[in-house]
Protein backbone atom coordinates (compact mmCIF):
# COMPACT_ATOMS: atom_id res chain seq x y z
CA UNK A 1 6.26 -7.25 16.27
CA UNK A 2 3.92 -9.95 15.27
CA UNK A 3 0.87 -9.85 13.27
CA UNK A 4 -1.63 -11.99 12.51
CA UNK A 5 -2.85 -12.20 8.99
CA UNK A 6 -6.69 -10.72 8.50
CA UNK A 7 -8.50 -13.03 5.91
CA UNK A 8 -5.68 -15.22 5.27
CA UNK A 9 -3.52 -13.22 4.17
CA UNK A 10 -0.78 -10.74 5.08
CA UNK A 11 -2.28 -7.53 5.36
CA UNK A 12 -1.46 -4.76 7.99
CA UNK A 13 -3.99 -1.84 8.87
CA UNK A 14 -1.87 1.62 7.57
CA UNK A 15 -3.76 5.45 6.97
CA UNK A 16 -2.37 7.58 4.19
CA UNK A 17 -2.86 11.55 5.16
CA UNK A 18 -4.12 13.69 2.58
CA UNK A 19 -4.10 17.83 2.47
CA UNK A 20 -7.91 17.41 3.14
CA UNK A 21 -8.26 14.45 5.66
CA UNK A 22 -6.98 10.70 5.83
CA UNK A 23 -7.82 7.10 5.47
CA UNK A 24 -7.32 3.64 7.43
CA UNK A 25 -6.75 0.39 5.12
CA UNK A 26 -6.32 -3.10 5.65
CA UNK A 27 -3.31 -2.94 2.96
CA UNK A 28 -1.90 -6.18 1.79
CA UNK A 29 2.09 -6.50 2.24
CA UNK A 30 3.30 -6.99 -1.57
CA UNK A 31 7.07 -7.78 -1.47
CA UNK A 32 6.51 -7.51 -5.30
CA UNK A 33 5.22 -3.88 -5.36
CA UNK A 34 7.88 -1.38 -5.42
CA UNK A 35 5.54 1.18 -4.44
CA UNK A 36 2.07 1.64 -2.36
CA UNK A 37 -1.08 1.71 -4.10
CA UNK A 38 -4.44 3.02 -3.05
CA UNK A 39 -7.67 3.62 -5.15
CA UNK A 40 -7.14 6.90 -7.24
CA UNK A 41 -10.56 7.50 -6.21
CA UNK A 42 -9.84 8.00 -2.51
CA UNK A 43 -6.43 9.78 -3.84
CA UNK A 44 -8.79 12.30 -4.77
CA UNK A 45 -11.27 12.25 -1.93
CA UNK A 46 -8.62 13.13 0.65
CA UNK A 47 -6.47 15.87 -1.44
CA UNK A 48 -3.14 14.32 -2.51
CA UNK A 49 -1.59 15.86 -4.78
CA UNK A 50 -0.75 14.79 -8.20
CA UNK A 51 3.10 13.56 -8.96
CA UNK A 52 3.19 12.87 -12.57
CA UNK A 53 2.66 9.55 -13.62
CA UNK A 54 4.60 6.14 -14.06
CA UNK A 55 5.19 3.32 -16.30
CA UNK A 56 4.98 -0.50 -14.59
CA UNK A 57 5.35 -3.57 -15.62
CA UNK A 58 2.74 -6.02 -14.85
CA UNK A 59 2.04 -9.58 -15.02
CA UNK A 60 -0.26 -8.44 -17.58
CA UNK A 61 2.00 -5.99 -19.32
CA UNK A 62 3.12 -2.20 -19.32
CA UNK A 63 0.88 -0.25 -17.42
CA UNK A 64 0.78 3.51 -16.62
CA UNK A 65 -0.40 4.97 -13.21
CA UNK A 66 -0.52 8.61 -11.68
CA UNK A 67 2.08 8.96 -8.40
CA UNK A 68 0.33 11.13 -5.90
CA UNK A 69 2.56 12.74 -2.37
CA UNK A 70 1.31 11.09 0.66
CA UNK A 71 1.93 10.48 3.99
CA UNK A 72 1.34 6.82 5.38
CA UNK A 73 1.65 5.29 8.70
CA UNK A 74 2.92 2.37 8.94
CA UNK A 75 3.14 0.53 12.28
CA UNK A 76 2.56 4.02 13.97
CA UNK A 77 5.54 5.78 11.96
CA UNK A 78 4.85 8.56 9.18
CA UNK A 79 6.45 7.76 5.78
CA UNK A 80 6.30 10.30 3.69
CA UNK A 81 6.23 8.54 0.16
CA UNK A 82 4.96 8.73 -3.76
CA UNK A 83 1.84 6.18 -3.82
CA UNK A 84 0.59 4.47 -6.68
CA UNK A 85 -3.29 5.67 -7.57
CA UNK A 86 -5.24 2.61 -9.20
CA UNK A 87 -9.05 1.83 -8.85
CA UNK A 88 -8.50 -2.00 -8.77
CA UNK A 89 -11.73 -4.02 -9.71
CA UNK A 90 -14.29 -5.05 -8.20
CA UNK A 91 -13.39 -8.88 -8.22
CA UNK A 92 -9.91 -7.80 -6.48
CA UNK A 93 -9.88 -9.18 -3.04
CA UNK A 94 -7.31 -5.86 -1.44
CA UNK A 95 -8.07 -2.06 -2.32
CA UNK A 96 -4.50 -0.98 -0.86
CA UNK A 97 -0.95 -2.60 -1.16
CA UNK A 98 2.04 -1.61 1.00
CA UNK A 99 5.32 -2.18 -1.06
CA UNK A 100 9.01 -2.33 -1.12
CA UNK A 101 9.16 1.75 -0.73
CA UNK A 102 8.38 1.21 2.71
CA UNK A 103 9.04 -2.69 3.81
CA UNK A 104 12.37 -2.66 2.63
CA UNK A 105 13.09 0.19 6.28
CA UNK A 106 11.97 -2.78 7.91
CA UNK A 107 12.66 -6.79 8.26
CA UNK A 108 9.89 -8.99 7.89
CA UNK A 109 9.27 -12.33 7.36
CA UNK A 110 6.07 -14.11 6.67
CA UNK A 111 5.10 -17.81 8.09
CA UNK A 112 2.12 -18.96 6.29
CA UNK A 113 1.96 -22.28 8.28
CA UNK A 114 1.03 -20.20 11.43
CA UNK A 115 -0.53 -17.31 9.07
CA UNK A 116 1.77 -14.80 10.70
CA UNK A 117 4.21 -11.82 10.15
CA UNK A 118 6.87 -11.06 11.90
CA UNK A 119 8.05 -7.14 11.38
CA UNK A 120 11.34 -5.46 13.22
């Protein structure tokens, strides 16, 4: 499957299912991320339920963020996975990151010359 980047960059509309209802985001693909993160704010908002928390390492340091259960749908199939809740700033230009948890079930490969992705 290929994508088109929104904005300029890679980013891939996914929704993340909470025990009270769901959201849509246009999440930004993060090879880096080991996990997906979504505002802990909406977390809350759409009844996941807490995980514990974990420590990260950041460009900016050690960091420590609550895990929450979710389900998120990815290229219309469920994953059910820990995500990362984090209220980025204002400033940051993504509110939601897809990670390695659930690229690595997949291949993909990014051409930034044609501002694509190509997922299988």
């Amino acid at each position: 499957m290929r994508i088109a980047y929104k904005e300029d960059m890679p980013k891939v509309k996914i929704k993340v299912k909470g025990r009270i209802s769901e959201i849509e985001y246009d999440a930004y693909l993060d090879t880096g991320a080991f996990k997906c993160l979504i505002p802990e704010a909406d977390a809350t908002k759409i009844g996941l339920v807490y995980a514990g928390d974990t420590e990260i390492i950041t460009g900016s340091g050690k960091d420590v963020i609550k895990l929450y259960k979710a389900t998120v749908t990815f290229l219309n199939k469920d994953f059910p996975v820990l995500v990362l809740g984090r209220n980025l700033p204002k400033q940051a230009i993504v509110n939601a990151i897809v990670g390695r948890d659930i690229l690595d079930k997949y291949k993909v490969c990014f051409d930034g010359v044609k501002e694509e992705i190509d997922i299988t």
